[in-house]
N, C-alpha and C. Protein backbone atom coordinates (compact mmCIF):
# COMPACT_ATOMS: atom_id res chain seq x y z
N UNK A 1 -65.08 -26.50 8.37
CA UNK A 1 -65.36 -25.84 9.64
C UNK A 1 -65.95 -24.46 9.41
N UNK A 2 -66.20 -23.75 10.46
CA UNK A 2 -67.14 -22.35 10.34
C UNK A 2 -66.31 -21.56 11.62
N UNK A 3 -66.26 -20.39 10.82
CA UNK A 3 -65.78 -19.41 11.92
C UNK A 3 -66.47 -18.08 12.44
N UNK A 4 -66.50 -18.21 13.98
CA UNK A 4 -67.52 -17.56 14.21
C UNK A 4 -66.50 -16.62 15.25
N UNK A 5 -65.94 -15.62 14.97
CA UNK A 5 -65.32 -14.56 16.18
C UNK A 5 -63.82 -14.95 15.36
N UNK A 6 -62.80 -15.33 16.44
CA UNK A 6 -61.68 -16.06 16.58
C UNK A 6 -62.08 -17.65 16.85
N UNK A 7 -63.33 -18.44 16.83
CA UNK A 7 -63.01 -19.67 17.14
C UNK A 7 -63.50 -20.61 15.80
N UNK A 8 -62.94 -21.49 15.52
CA UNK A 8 -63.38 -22.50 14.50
C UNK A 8 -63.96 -23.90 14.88
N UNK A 9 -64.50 -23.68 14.39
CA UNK A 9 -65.95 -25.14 14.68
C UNK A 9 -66.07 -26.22 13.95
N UNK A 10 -65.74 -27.31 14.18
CA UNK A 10 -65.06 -28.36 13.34
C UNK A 10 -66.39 -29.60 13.43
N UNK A 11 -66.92 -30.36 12.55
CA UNK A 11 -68.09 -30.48 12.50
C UNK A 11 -67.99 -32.43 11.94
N UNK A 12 -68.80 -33.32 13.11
CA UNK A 12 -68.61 -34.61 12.68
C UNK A 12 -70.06 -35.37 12.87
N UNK A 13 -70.14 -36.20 11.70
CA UNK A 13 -71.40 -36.84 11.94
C UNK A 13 -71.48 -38.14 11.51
N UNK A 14 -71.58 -39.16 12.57
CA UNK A 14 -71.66 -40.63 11.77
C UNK A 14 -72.83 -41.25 12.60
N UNK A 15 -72.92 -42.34 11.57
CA UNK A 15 -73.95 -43.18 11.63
C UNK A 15 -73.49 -44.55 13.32
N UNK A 16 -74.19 -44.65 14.03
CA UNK A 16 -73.29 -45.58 14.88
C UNK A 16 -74.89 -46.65 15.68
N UNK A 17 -74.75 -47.82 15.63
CA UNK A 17 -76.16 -48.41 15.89
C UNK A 17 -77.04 -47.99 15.92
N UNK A 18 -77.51 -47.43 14.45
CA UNK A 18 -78.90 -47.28 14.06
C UNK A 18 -78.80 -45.80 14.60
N UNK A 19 -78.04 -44.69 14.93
CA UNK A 19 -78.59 -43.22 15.55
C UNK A 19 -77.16 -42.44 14.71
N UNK A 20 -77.52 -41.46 14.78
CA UNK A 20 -76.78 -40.47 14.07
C UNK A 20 -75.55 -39.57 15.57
N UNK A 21 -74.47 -39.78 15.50
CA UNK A 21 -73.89 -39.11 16.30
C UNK A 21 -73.52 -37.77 15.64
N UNK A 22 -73.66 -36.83 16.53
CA UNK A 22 -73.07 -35.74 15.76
C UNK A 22 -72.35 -34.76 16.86
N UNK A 23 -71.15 -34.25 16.54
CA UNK A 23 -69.90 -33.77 17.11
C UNK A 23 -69.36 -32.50 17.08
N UNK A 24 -69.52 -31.88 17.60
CA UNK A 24 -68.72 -30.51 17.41
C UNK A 24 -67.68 -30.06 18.16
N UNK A 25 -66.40 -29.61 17.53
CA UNK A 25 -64.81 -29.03 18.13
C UNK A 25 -64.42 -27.80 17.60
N UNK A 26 -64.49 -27.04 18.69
CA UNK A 26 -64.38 -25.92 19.07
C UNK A 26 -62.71 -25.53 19.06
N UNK A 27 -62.38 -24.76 18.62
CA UNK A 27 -60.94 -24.35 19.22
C UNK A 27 -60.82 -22.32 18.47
N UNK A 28 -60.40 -22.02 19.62
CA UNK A 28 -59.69 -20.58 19.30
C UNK A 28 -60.57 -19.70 20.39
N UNK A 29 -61.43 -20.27 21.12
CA UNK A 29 -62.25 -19.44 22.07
C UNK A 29 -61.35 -18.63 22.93
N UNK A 30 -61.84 -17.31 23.24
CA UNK A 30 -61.14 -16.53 23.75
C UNK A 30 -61.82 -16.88 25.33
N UNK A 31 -60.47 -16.57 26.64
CA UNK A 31 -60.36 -16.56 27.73
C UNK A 31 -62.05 -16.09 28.40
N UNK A 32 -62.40 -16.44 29.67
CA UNK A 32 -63.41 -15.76 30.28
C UNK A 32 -64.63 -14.99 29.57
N UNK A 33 -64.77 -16.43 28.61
CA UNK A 33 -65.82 -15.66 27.51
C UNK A 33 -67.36 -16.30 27.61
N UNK A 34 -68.38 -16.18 27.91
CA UNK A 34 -69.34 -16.51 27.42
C UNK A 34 -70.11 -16.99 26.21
N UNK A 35 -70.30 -18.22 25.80
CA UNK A 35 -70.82 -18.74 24.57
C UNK A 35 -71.67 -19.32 24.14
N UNK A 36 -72.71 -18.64 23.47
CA UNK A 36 -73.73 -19.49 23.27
C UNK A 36 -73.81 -20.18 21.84
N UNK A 37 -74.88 -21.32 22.23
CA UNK A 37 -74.62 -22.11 20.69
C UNK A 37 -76.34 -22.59 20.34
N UNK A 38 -76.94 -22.70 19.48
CA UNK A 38 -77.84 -23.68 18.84
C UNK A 38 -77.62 -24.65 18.23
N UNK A 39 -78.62 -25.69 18.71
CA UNK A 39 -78.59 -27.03 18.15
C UNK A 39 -79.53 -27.58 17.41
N UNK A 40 -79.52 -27.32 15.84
CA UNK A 40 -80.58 -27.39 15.29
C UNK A 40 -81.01 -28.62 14.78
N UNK A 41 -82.25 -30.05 14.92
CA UNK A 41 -82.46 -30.84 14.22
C UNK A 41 -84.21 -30.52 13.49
N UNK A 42 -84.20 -30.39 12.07
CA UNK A 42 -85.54 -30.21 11.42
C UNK A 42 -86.38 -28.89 11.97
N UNK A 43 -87.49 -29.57 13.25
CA UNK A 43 -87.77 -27.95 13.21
C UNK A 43 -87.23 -27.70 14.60
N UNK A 44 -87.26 -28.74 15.28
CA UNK A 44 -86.67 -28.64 16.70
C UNK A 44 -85.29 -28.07 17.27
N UNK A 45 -84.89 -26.70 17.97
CA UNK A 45 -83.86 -26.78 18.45
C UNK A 45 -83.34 -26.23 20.05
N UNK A 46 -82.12 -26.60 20.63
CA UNK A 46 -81.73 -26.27 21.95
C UNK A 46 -80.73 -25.52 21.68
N UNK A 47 -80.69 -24.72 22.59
CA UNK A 47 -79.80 -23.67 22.77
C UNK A 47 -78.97 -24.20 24.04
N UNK A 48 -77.58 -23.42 24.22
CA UNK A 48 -76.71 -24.15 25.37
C UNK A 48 -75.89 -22.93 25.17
N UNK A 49 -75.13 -22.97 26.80
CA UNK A 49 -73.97 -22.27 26.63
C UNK A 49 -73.01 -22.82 27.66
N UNK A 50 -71.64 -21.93 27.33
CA UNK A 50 -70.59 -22.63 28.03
C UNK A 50 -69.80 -21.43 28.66
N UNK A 51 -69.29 -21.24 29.26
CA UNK A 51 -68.00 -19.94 29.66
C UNK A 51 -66.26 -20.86 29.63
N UNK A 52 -65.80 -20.34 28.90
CA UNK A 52 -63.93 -20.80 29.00
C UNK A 52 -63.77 -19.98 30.18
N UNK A 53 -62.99 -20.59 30.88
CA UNK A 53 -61.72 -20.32 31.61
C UNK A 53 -61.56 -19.06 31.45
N UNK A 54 -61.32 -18.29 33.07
CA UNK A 54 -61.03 -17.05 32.79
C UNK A 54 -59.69 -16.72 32.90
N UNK A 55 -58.64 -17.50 33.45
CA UNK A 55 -57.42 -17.36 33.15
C UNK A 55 -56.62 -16.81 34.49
N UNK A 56 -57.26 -16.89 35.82
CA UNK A 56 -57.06 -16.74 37.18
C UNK A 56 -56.88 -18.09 37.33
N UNK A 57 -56.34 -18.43 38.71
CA UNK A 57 -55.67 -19.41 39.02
C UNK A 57 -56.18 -20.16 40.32
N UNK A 58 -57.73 -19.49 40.02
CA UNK A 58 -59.01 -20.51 40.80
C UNK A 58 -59.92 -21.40 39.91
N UNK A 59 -59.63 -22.94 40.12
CA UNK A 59 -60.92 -23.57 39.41
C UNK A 59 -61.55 -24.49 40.29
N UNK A 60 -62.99 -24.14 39.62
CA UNK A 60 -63.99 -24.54 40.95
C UNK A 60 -64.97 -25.77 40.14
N UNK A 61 -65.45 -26.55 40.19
CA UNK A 61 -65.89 -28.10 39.64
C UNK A 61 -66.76 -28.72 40.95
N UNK A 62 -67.84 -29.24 40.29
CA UNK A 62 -68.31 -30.21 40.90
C UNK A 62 -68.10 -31.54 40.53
N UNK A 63 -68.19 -32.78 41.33
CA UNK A 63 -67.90 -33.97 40.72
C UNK A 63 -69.18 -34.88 41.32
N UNK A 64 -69.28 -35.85 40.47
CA UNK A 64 -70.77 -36.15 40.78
C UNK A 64 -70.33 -37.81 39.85
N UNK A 65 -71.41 -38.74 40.65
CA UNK A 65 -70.93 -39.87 39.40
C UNK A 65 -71.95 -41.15 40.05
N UNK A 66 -72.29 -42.10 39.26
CA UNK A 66 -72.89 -43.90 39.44
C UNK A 66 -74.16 -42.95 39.56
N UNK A 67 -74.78 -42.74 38.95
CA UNK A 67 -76.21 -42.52 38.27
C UNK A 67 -76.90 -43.92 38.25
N UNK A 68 -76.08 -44.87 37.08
CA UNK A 68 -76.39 -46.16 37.28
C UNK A 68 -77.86 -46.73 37.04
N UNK A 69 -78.46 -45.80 36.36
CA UNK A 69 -79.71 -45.92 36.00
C UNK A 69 -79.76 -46.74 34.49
N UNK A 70 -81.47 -47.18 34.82
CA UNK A 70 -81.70 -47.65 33.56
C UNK A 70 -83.32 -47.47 33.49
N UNK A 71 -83.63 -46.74 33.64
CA UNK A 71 -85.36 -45.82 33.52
C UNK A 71 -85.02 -44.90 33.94
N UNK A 72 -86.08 -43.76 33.00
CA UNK A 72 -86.11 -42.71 33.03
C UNK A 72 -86.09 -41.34 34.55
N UNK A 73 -87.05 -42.52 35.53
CA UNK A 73 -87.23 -41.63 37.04
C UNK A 73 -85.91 -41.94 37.34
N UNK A 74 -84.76 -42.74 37.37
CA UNK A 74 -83.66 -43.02 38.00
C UNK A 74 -82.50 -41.62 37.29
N UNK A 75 -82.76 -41.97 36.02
CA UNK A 75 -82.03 -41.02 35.03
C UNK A 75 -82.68 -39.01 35.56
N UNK A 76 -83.64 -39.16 35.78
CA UNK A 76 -84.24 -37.72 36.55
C UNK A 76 -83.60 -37.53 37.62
N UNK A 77 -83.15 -38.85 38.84
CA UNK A 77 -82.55 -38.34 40.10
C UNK A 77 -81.18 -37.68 39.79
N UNK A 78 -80.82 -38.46 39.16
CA UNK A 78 -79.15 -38.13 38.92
C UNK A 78 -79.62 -36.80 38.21
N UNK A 79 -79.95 -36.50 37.46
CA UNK A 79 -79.54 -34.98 36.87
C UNK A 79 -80.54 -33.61 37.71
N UNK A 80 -81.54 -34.14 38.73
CA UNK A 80 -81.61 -33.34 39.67
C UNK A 80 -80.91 -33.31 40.36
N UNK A 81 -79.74 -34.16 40.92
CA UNK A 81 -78.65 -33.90 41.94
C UNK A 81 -77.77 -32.94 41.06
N UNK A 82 -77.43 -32.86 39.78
CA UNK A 82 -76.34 -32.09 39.61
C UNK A 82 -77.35 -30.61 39.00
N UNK A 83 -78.19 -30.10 38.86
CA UNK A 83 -79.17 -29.47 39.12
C UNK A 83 -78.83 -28.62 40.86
N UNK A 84 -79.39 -29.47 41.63
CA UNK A 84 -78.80 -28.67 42.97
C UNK A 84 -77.52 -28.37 43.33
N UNK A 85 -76.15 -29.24 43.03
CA UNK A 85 -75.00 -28.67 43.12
C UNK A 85 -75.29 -27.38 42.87
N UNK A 86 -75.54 -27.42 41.53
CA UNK A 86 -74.95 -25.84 40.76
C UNK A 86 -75.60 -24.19 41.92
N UNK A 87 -77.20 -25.55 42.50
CA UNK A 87 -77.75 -24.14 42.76
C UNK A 87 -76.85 -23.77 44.47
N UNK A 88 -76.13 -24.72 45.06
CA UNK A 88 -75.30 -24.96 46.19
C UNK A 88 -74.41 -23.90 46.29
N UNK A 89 -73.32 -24.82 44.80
CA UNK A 89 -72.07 -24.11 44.50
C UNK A 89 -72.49 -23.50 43.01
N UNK A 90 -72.58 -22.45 43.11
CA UNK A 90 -72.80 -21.73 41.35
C UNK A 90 -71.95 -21.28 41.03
N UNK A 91 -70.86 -21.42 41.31
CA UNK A 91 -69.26 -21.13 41.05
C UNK A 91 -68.62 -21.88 39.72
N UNK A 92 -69.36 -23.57 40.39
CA UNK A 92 -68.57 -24.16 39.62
C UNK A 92 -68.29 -23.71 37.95
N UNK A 93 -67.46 -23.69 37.20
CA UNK A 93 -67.05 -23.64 36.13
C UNK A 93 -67.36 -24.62 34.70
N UNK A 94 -67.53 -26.04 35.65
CA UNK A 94 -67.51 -27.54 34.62
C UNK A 94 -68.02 -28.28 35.95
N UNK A 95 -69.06 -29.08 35.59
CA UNK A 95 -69.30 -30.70 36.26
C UNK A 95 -68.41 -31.96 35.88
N UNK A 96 -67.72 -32.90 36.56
CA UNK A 96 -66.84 -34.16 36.30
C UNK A 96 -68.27 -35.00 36.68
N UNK A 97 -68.24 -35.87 35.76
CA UNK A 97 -69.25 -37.15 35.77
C UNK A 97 -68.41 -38.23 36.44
N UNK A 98 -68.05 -39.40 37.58
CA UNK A 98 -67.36 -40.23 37.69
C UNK A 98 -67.79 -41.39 36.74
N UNK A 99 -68.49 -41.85 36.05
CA UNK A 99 -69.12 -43.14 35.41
C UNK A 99 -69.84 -43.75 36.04
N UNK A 100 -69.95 -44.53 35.27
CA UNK A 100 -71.60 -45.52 35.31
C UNK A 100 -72.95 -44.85 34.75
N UNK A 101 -72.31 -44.04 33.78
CA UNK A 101 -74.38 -43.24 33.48
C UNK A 101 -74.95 -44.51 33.65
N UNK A 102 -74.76 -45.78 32.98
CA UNK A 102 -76.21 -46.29 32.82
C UNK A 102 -75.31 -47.73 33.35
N UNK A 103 -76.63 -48.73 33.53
CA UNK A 103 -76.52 -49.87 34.54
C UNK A 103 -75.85 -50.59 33.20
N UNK A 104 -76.50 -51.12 31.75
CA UNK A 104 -76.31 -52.10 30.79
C UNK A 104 -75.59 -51.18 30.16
N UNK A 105 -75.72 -50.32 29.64
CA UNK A 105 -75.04 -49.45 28.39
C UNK A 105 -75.86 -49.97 27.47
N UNK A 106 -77.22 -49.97 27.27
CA UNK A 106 -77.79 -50.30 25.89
C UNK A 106 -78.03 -49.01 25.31
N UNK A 107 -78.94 -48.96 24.48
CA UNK A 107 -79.23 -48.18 23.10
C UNK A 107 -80.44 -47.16 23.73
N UNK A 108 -80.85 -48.12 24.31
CA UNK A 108 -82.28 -47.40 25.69
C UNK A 108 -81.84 -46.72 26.67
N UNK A 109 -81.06 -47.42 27.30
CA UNK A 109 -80.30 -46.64 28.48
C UNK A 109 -80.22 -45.42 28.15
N UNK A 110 -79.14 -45.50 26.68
CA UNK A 110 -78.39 -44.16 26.58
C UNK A 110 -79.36 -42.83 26.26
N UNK A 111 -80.17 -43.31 25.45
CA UNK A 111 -81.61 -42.54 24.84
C UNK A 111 -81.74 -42.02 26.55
N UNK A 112 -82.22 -42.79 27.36
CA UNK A 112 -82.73 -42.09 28.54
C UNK A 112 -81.84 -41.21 29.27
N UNK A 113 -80.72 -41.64 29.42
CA UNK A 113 -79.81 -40.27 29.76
C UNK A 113 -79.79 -39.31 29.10
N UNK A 114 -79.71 -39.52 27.25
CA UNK A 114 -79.97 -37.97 27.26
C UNK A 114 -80.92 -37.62 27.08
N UNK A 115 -82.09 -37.90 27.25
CA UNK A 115 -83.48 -37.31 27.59
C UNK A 115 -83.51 -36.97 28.55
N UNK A 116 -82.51 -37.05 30.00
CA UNK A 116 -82.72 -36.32 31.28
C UNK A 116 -81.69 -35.40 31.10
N UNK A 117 -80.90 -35.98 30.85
CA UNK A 117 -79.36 -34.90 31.01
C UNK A 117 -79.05 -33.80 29.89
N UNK A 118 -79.99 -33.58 28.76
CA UNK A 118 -79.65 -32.77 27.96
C UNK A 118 -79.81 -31.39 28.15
N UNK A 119 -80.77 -31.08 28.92
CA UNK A 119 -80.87 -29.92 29.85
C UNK A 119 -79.85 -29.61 30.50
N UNK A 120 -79.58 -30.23 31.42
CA UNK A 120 -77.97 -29.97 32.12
C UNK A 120 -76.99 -29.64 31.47
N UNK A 121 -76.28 -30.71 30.88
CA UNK A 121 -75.37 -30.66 30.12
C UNK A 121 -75.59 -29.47 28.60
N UNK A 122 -76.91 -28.46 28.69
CA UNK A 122 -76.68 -27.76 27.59
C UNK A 122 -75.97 -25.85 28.57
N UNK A 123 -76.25 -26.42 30.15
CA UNK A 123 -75.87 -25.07 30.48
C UNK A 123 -74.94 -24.67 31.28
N UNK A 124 -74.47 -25.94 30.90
CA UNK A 124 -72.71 -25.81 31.35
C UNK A 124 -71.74 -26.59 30.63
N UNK A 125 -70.35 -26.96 31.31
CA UNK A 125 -69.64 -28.00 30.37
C UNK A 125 -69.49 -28.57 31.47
N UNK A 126 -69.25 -30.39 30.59
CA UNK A 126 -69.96 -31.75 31.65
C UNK A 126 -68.58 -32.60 30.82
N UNK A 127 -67.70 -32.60 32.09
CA UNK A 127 -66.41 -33.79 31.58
C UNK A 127 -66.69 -35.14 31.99
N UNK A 128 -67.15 -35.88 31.18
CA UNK A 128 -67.22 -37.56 31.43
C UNK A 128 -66.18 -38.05 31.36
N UNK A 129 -66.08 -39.26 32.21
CA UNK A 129 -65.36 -40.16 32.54
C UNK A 129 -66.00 -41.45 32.44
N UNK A 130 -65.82 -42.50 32.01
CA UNK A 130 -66.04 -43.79 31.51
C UNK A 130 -66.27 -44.36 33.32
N UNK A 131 -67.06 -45.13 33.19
CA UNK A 131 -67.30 -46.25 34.41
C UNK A 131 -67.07 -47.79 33.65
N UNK A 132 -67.41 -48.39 34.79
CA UNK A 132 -67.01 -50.17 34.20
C UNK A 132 -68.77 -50.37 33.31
N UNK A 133 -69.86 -49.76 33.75
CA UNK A 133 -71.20 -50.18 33.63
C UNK A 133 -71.52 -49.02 32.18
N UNK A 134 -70.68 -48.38 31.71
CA UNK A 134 -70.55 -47.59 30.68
C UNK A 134 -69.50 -48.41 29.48
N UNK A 135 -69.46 -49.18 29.59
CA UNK A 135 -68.21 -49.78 28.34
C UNK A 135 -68.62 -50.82 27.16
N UNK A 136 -69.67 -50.96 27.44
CA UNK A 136 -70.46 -51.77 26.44
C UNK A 136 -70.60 -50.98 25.23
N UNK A 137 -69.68 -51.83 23.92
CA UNK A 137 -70.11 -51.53 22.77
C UNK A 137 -69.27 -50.12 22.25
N UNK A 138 -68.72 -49.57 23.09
CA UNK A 138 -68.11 -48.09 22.62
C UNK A 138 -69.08 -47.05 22.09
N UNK A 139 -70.19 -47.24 23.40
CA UNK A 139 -71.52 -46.20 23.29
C UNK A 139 -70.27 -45.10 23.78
N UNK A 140 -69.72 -44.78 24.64
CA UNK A 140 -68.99 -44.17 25.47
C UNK A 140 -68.34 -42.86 24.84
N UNK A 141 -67.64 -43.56 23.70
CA UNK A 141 -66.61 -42.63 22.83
C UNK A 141 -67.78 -41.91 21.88
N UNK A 142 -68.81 -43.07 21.68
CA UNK A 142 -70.13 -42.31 20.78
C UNK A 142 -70.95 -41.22 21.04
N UNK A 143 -70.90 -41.30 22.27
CA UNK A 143 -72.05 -40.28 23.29
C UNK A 143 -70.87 -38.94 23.21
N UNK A 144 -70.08 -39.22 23.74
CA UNK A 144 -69.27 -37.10 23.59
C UNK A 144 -68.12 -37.32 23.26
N UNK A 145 -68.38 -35.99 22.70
CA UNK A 145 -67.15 -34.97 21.63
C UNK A 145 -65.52 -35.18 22.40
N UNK A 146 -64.76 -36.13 22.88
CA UNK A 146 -63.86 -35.66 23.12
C UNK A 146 -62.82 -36.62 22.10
N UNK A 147 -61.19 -35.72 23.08
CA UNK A 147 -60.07 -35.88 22.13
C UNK A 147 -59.80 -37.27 22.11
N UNK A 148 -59.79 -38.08 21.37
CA UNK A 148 -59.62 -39.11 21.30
C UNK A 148 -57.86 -39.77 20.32
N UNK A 149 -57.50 -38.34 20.33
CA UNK A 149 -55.97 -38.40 19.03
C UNK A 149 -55.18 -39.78 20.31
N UNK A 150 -55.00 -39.18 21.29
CA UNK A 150 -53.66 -40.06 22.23
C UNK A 150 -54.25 -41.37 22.86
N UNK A 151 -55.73 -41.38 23.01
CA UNK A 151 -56.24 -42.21 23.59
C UNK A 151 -55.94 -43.87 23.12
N UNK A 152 -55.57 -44.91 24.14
CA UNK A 152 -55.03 -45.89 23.79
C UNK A 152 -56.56 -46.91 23.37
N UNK A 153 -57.19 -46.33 23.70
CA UNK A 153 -58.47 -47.22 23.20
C UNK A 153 -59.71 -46.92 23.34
N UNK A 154 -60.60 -46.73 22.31
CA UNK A 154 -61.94 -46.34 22.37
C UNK A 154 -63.43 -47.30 23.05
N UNK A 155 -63.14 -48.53 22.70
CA UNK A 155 -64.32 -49.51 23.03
C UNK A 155 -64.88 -49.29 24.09
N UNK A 156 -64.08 -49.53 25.22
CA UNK A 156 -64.46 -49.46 26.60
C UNK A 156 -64.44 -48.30 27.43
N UNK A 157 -64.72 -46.73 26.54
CA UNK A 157 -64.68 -45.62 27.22
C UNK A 157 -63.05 -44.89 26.66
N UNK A 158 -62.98 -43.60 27.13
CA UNK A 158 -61.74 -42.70 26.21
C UNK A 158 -60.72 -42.71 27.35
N UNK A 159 -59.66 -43.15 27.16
CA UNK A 159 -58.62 -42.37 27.50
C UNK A 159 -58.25 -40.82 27.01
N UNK A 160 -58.59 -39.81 27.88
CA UNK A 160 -58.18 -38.48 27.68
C UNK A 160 -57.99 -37.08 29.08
N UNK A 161 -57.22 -36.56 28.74
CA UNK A 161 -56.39 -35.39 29.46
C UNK A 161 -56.91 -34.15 28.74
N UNK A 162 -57.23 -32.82 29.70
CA UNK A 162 -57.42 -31.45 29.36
C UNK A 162 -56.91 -30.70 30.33
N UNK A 163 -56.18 -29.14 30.27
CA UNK A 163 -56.19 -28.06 30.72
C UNK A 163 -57.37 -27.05 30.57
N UNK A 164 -57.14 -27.05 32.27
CA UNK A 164 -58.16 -25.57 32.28
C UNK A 164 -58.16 -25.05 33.48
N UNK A 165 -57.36 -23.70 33.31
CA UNK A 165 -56.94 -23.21 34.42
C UNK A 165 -55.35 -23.29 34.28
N UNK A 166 -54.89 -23.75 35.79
CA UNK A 166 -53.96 -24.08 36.11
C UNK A 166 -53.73 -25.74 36.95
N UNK A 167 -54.91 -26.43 36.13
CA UNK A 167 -55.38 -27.88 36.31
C UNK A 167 -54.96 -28.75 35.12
N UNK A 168 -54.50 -29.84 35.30
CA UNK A 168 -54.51 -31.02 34.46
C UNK A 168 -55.17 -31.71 34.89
């Protein structure tokens, strides 16, 4: 891992149908902090940031979900809708995804979500939740970084729980 302030950055990369997943876990971030990160592949890279929790006992979220796409203009609507939330409510803190990014869960699908959604999801933090049209193959657990220690099963999407705030 790499330490950058007080937080340590814990670093995973596997091979998973033919694409390279790669993972990063964060822990030790300080309260109401602003963070930025780069994402470097070859010469290409994105920048993103996130803010933790400021440690008041208001949390504000948008929830948004069944995208349900499987081409690219479908995959554009959905991440222009959560695009205008933010510009609605710019409060929010984190976006909740309900499931279904994609109609099949193929290899294409997923490519096309994050070719729309990587923008989004680099300028805020984006909690997914598994749909029934997301469970094919355990793209699900492949696509994002989460805790997967308690989770009773990976294939069909994560079982997992977070604090933030004064929220479970």
């Amino acid at each position: 891992g790499i330490k950058v302030a007080d937080a340590t950055v814990e670093y995973e990369c596997a091979e998973w149908e033919g694409n390279y997943m790669h993972k990063a876990y964060v822990t030790g971030l300080e309260a109401g902090t602003l963070y930025t990160y780069t994402i470097k592949a070859g010469d290409d890279s994105v920048n993103g940031v996130f803010t933790t929790d400021n440690g008041d006992d208001i949390v504000n979220f948008i929830v948004g979900g069944d995208v349900q796409a499987s081409n690219i203009e479908d995959f554009t609507v959905g991440q222009k809708v959560i695009e205008k939330a933010y510009e609605v409510f710019p409060a929010a803190e984190f976006y909740v995804t309900l499931g279904d990014y994609t109609n099949d869960s193929t290899n294409e699908e997923w490519d096309l979500y994050a070719q729309a959604f990587d923008g989004v999801n680099t300028l805020t933090t984006h909690v997914p939740v598994t749909g029934n049209h997301d469970s094919n193959k355990g793209w699900f657990n492949n696509m994002f970084a989460l805790d997967t220690t308690e989770s009773v099963q990976t294939d069909n999407g994560v079982n997992y729980s977070f604090d933030y705030g004064n929220v479970h």
